[in-house]
PDB file of N, CA and C in Angstrom:
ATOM      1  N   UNK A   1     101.726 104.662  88.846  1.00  0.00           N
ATOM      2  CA  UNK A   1     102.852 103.963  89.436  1.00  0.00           C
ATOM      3  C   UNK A   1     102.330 102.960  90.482  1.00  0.00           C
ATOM      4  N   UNK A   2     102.935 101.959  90.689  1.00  0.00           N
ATOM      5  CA  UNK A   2     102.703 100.681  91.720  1.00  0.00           C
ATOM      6  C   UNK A   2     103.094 101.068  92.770  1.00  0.00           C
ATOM      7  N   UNK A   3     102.383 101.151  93.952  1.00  0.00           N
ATOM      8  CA  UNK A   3     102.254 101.185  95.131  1.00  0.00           C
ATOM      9  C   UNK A   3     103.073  99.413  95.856  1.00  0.00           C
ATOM     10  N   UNK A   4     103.778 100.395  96.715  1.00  0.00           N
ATOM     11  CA  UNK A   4     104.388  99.028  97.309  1.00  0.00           C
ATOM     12  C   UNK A   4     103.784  97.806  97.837  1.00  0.00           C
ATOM     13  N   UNK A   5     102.478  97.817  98.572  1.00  0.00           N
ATOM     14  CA  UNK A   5     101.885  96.869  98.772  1.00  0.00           C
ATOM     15  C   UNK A   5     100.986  95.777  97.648  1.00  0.00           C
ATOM     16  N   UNK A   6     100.751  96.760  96.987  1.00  0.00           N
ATOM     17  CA  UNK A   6     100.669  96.048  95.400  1.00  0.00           C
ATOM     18  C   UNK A   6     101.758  95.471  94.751  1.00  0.00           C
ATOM     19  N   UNK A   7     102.831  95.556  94.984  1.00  0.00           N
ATOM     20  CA  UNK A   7     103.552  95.035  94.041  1.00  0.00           C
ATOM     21  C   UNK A   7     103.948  93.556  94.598  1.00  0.00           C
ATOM     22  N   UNK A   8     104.313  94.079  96.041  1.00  0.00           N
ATOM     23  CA  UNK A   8     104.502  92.712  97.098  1.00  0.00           C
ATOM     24  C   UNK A   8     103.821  91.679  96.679  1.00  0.00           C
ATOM     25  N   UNK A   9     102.133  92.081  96.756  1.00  0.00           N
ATOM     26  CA  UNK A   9     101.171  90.852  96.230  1.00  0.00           C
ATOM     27  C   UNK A   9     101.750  90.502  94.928  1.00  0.00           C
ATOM     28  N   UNK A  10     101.798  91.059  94.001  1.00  0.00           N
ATOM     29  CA  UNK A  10     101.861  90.504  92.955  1.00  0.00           C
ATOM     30  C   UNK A  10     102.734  89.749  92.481  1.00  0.00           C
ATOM     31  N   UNK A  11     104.493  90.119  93.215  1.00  0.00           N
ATOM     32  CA  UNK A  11     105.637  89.191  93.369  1.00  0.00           C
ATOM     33  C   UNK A  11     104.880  87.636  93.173  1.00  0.00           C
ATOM     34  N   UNK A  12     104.679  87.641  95.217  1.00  0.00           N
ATOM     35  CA  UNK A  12     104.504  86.760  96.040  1.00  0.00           C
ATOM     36  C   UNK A  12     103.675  85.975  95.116  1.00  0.00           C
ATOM     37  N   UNK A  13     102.716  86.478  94.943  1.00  0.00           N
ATOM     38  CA  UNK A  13     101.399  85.530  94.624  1.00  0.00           C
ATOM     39  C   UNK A  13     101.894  84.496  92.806  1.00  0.00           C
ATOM     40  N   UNK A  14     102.519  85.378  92.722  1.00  0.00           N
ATOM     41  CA  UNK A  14     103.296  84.534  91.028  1.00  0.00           C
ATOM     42  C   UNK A  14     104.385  83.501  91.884  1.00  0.00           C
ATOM     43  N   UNK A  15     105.311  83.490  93.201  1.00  0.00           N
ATOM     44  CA  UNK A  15     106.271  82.415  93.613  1.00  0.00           C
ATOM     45  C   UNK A  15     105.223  81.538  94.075  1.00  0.00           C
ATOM     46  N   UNK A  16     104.303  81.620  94.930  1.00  0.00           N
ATOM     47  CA  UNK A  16     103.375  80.499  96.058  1.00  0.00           C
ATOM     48  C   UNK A  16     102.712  79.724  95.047  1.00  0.00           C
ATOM     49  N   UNK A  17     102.283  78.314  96.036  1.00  0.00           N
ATOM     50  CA  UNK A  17     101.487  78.066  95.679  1.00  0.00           C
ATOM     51  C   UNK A  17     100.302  78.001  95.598  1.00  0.00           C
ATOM     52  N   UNK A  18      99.597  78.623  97.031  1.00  0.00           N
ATOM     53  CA  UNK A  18      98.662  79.085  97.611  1.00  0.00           C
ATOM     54  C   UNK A  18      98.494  81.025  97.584  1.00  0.00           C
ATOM     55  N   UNK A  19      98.157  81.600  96.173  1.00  0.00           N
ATOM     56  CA  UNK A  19      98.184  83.232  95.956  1.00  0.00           C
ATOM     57  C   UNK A  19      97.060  83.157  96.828  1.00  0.00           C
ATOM     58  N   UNK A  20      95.764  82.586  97.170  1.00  0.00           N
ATOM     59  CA  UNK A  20      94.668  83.167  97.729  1.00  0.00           C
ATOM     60  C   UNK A  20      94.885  83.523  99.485  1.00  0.00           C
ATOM     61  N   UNK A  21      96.116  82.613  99.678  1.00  0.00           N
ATOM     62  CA  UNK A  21      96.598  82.880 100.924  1.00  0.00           C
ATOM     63  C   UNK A  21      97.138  84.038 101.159  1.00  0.00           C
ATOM     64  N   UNK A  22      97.986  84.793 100.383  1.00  0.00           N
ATOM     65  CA  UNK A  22      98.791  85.844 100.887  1.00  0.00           C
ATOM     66  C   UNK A  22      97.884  86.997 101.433  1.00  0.00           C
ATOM     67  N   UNK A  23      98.466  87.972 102.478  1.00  0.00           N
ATOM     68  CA  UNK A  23      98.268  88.919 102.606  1.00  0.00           C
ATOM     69  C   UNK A  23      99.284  89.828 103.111  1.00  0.00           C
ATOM     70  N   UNK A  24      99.066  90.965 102.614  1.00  0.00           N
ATOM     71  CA  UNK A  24      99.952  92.180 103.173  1.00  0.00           C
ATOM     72  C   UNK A  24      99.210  93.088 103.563  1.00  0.00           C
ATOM     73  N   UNK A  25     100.175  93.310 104.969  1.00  0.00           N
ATOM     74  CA  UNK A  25      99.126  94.371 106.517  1.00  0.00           C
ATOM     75  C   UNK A  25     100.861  95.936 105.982  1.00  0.00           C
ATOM     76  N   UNK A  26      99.972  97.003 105.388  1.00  0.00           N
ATOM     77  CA  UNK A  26     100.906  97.763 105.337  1.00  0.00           C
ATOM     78  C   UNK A  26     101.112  98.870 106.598  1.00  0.00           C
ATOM     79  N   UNK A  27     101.836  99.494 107.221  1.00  0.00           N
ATOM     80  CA  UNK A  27     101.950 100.199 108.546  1.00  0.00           C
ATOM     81  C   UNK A  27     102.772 101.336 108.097  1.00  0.00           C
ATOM     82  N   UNK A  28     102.651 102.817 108.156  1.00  0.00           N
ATOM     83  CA  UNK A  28     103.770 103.604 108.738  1.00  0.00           C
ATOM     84  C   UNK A  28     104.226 103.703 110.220  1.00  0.00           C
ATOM     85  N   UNK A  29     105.200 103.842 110.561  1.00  0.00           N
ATOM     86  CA  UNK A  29     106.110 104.712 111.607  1.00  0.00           C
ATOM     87  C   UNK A  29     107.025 105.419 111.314  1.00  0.00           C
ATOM     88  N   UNK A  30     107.676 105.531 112.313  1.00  0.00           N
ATOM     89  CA  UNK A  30     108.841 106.085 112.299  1.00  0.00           C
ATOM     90  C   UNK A  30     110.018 106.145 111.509  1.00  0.00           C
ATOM     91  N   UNK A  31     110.398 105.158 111.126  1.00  0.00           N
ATOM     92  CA  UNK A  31     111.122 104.602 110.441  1.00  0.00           C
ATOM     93  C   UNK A  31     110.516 104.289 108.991  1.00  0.00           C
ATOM     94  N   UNK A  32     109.432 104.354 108.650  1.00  0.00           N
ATOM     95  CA  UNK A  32     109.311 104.459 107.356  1.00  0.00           C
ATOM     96  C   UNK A  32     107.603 103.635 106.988  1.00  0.00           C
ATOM     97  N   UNK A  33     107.688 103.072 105.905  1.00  0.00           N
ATOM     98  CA  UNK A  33     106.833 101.500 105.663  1.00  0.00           C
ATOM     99  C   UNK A  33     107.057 100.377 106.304  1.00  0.00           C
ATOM    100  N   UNK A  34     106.377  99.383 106.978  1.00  0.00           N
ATOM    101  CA  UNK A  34     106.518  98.509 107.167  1.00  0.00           C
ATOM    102  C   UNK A  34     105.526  97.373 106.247  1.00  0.00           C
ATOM    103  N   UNK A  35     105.727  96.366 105.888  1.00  0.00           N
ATOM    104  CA  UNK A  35     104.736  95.147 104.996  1.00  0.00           C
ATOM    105  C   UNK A  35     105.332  94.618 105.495  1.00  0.00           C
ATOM    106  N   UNK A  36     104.110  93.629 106.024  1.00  0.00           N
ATOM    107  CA  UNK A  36     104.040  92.168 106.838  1.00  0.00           C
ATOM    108  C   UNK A  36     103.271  91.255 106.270  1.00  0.00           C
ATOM    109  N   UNK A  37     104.268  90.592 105.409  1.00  0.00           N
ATOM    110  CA  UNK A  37     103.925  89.485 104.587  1.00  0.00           C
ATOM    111  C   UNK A  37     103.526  87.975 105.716  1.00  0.00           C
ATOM    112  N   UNK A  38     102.019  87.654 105.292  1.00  0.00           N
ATOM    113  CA  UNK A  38     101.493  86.588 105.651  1.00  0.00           C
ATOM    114  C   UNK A  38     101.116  85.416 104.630  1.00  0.00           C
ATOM    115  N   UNK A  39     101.987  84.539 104.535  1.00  0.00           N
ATOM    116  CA  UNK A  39     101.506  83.109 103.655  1.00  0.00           C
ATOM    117  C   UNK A  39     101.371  82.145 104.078  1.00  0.00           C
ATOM    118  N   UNK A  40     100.917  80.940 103.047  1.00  0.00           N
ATOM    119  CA  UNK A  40     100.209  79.807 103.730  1.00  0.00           C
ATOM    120  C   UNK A  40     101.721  79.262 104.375  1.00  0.00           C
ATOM    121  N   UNK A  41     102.047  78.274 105.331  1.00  0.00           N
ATOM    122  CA  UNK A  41     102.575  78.011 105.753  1.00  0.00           C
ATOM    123  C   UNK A  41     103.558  76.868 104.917  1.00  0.00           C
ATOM    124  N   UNK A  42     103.049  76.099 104.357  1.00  0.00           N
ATOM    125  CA  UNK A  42     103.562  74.793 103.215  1.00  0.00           C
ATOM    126  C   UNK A  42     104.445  75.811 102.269  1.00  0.00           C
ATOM    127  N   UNK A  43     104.183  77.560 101.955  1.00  0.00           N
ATOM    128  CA  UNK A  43     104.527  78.042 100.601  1.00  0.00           C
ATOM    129  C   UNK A  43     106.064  79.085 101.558  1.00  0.00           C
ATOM    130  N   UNK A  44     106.323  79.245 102.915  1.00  0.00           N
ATOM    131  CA  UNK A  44     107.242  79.442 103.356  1.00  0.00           C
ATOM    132  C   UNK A  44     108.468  79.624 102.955  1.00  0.00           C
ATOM    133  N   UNK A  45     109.110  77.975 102.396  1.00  0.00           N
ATOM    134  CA  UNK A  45     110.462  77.723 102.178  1.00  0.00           C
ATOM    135  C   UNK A  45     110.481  78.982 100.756  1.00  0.00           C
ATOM    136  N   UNK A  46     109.452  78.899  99.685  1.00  0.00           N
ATOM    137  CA  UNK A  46     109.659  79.314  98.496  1.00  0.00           C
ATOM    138  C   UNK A  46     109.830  80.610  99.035  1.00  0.00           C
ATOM    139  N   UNK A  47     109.209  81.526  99.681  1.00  0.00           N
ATOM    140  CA  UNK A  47     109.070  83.098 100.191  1.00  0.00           C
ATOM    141  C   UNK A  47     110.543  83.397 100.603  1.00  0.00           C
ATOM    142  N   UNK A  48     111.257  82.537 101.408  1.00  0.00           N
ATOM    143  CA  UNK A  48     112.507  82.877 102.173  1.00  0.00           C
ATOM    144  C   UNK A  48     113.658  82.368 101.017  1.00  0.00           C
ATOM    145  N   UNK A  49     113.824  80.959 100.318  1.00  0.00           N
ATOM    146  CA  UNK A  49     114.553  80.692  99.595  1.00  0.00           C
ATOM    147  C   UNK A  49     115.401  80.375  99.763  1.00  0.00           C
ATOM    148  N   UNK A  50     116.333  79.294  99.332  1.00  0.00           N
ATOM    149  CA  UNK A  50     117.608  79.001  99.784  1.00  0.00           C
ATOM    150  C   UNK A  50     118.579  80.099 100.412  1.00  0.00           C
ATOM    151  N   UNK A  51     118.921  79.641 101.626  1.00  0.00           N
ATOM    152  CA  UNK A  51     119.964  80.794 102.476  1.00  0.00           C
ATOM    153  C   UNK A  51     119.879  82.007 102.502  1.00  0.00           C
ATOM    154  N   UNK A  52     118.337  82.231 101.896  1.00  0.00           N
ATOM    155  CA  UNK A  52     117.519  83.313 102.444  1.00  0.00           C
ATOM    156  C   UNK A  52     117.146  84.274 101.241  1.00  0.00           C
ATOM    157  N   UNK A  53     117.769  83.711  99.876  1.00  0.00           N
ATOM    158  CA  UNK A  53     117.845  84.663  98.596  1.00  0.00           C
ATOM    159  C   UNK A  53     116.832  85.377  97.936  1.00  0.00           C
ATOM    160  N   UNK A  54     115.606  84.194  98.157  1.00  0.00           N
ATOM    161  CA  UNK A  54     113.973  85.160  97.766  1.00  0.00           C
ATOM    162  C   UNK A  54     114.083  85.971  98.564  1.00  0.00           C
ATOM    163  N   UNK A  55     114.020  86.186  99.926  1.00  0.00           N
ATOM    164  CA  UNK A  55     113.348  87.115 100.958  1.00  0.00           C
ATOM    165  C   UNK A  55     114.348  88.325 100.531  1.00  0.00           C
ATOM    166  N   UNK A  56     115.754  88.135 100.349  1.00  0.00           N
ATOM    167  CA  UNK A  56     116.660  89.427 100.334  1.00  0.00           C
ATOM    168  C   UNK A  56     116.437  89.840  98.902  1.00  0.00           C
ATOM    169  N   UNK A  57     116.249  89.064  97.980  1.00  0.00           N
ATOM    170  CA  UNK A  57     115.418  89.612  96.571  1.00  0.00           C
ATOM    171  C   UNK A  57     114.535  90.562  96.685  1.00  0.00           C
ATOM    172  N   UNK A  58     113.146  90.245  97.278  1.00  0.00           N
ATOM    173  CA  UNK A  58     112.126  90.831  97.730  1.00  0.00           C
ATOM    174  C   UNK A  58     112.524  92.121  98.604  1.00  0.00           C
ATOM    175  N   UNK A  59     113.364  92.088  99.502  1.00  0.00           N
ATOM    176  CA  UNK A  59     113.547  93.431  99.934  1.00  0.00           C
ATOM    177  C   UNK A  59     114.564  94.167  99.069  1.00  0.00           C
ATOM    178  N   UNK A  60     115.418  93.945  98.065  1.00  0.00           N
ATOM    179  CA  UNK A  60     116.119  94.609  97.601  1.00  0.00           C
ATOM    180  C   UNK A  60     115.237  95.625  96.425  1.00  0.00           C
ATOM    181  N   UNK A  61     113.870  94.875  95.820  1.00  0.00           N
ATOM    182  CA  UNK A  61     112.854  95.202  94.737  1.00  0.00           C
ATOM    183  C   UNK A  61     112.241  96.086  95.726  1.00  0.00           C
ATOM    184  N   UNK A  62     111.709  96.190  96.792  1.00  0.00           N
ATOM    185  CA  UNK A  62     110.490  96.847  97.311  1.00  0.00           C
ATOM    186  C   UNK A  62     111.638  98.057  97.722  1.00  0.00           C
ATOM    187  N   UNK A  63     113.091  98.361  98.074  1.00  0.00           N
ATOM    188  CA  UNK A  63     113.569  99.392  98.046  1.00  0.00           C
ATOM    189  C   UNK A  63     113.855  99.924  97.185  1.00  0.00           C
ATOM    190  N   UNK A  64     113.765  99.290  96.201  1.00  0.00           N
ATOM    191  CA  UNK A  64     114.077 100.232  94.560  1.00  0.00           C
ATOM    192  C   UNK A  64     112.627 101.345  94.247  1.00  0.00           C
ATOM    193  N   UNK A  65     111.198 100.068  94.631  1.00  0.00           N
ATOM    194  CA  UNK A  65     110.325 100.810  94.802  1.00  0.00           C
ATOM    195  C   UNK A  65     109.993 101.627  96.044  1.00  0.00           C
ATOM    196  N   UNK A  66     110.627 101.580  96.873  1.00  0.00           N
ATOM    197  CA  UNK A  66     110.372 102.686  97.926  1.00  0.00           C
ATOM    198  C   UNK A  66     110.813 104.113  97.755  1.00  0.00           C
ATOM    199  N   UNK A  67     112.165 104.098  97.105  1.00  0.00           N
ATOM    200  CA  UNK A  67     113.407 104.844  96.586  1.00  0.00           C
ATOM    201  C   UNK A  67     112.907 105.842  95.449  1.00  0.00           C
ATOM    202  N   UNK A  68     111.506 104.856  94.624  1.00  0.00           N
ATOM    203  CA  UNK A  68     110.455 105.720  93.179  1.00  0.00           C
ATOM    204  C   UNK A  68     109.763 106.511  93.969  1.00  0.00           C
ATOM    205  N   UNK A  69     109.181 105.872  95.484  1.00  0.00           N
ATOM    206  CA  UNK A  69     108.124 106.809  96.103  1.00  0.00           C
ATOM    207  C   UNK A  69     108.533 107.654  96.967  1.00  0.00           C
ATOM    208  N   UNK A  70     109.932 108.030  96.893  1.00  0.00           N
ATOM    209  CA  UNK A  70     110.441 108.412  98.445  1.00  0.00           C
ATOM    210  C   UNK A  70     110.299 108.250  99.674  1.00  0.00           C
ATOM    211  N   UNK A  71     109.719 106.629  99.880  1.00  0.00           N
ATOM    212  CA  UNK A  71     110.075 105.919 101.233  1.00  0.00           C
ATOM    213  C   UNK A  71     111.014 105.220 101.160  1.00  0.00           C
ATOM    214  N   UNK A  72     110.940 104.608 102.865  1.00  0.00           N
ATOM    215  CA  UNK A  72     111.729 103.617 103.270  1.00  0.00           C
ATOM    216  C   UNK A  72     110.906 102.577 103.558  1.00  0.00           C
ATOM    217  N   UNK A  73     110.744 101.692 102.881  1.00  0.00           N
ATOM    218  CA  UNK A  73     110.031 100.551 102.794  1.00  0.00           C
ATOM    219  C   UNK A  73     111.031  98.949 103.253  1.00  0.00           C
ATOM    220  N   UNK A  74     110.514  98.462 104.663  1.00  0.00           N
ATOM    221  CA  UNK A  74     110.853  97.434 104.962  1.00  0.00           C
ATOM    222  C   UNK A  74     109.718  96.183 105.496  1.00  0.00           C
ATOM    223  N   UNK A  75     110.283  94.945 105.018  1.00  0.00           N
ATOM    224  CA  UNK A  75     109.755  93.850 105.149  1.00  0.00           C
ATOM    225  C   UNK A  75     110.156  93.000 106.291  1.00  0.00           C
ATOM    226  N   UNK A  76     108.576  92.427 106.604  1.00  0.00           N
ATOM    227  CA  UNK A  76     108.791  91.560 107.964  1.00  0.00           C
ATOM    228  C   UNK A  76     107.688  90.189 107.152  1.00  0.00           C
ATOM    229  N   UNK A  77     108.595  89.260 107.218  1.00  0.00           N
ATOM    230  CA  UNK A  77     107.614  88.028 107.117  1.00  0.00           C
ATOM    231  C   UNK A  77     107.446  87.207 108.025  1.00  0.00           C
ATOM    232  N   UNK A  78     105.900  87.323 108.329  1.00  0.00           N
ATOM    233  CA  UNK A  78     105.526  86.352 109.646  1.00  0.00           C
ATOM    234  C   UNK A  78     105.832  85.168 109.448  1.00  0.00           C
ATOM    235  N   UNK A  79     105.705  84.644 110.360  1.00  0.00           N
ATOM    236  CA  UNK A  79     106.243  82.518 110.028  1.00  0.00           C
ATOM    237  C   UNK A  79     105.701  82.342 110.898  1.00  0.00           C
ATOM    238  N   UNK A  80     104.857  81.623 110.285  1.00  0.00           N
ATOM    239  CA  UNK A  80     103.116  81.423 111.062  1.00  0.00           C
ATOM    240  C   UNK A  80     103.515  79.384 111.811  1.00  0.00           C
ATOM    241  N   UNK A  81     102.591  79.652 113.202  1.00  0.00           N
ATOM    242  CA  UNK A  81     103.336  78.317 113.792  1.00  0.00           C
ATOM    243  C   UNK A  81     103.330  76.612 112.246  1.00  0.00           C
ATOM    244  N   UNK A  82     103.873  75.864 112.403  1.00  0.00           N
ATOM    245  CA  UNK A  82     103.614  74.448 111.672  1.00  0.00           C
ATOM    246  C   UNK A  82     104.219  75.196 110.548  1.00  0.00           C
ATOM    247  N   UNK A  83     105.398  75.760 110.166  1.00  0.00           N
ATOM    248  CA  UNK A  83     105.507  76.314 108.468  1.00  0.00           C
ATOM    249  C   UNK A  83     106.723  74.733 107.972  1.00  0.00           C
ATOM    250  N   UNK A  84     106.584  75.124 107.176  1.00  0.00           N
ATOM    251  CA  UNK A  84     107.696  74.361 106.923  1.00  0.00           C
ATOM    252  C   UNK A  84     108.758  74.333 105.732  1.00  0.00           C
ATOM    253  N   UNK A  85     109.227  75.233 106.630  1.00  0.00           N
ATOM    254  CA  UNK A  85     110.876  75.701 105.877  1.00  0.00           C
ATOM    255  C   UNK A  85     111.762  74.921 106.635  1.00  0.00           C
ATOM    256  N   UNK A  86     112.825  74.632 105.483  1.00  0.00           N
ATOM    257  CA  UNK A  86     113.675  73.593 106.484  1.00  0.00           C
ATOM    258  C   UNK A  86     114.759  74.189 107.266  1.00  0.00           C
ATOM    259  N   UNK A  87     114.967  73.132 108.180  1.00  0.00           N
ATOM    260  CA  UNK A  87     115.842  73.394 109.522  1.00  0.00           C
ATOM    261  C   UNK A  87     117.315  73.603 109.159  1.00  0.00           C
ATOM    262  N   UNK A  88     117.471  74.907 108.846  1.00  0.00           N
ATOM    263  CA  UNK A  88     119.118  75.423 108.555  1.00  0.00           C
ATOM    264  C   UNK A  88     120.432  74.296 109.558  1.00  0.00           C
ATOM    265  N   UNK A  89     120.978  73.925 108.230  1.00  0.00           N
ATOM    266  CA  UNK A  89     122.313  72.658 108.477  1.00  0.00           C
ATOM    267  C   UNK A  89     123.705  73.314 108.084  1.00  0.00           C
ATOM    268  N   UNK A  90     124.097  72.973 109.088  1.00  0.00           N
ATOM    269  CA  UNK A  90     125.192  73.530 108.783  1.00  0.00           C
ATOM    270  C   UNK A  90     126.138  73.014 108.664  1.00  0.00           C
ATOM    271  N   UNK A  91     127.229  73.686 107.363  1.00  0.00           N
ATOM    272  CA  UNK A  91     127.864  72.869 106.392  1.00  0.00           C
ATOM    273  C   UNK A  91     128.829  72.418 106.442  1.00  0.00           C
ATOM    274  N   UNK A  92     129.735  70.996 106.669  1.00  0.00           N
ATOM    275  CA  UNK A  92     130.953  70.938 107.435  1.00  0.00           C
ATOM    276  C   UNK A  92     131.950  71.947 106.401  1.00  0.00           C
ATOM    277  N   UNK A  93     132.873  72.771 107.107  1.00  0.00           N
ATOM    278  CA  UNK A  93     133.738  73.881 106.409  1.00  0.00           C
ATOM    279  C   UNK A  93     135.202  72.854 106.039  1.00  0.00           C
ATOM    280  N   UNK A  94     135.495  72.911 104.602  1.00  0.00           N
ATOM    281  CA  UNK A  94     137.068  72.617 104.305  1.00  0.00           C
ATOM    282  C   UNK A  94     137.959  73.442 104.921  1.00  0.00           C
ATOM    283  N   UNK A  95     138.941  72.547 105.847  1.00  0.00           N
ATOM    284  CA  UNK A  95     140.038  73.872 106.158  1.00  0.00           C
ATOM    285  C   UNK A  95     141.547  73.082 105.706  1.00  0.00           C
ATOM    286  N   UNK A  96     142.558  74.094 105.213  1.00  0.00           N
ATOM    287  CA  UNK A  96     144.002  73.458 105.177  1.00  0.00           C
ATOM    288  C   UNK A  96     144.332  72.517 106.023  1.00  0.00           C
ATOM    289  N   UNK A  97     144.020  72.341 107.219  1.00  0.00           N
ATOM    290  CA  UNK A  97     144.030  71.358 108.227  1.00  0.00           C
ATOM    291  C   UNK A  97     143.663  70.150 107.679  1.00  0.00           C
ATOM    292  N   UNK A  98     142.660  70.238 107.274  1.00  0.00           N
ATOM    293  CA  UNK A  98     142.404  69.045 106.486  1.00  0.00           C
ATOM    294  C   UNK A  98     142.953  68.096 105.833  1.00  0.00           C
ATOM    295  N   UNK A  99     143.313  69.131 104.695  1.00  0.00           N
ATOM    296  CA  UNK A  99     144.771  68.579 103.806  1.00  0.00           C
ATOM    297  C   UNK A  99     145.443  67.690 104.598  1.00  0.00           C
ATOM    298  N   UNK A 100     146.137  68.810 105.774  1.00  0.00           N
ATOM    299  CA  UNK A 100     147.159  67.990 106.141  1.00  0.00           C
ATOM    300  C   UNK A 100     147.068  66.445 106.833  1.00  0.00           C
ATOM    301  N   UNK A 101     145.682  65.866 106.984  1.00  0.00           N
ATOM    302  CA  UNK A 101     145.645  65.001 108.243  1.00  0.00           C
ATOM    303  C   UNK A 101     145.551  63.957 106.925  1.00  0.00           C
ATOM    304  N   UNK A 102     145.772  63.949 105.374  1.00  0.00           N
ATOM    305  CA  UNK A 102     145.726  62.932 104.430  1.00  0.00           C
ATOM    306  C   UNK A 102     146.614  62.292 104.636  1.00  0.00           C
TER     307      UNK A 102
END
């Protein structure tokens, strides 16, 4: 069976574009597993994903596999200084108000 820190790599390293970059630092505590995903900085945006959907992907898979091993396996991704994921915009909201000012 795949060990969680193995599998992480193997995700990650198939989305980036830089696989020789990744690394995962695995930790117990208290609370369970921790993996602390480190990538090149340029391969960022792809790791997190629009409005955040890779990264909550990635933790939803590594609890399915935590769940096979009977841990609690959670993810922390560093965001190493100069990354470049873009600067969350926020979206003007339609309201009925709107309508009305036609």
């Amino acid at each position: 069976m795949m060990e969680d820190k193995e599998f992480l790599e193997m995700v990650v390293k198939a989305l980036v574009e830089n696989p020789n970059d990744v690394v995962v630092e695995r930790n117990i505590d208290e609370r369970g597993v921790l993996l602390t995903l480190k990538v090149n900085p340029g391969d960022m945006g792809k790791i997190i994903g629009k409005q955040g959907q890779t990264a909550k992907a990635l933790r939803t898979l590594l609890r399915i596999v935590g769940n096979m091993n009977n841990s609690r396996v959670n993810l922390k991704i560093f965001e190493p200084e100069g990354s470049t994921r873009p600067a969350r915009q926020e979206q003007p909201r339609h309201t009925e108000d709107d309508d009305l000012a036609l």
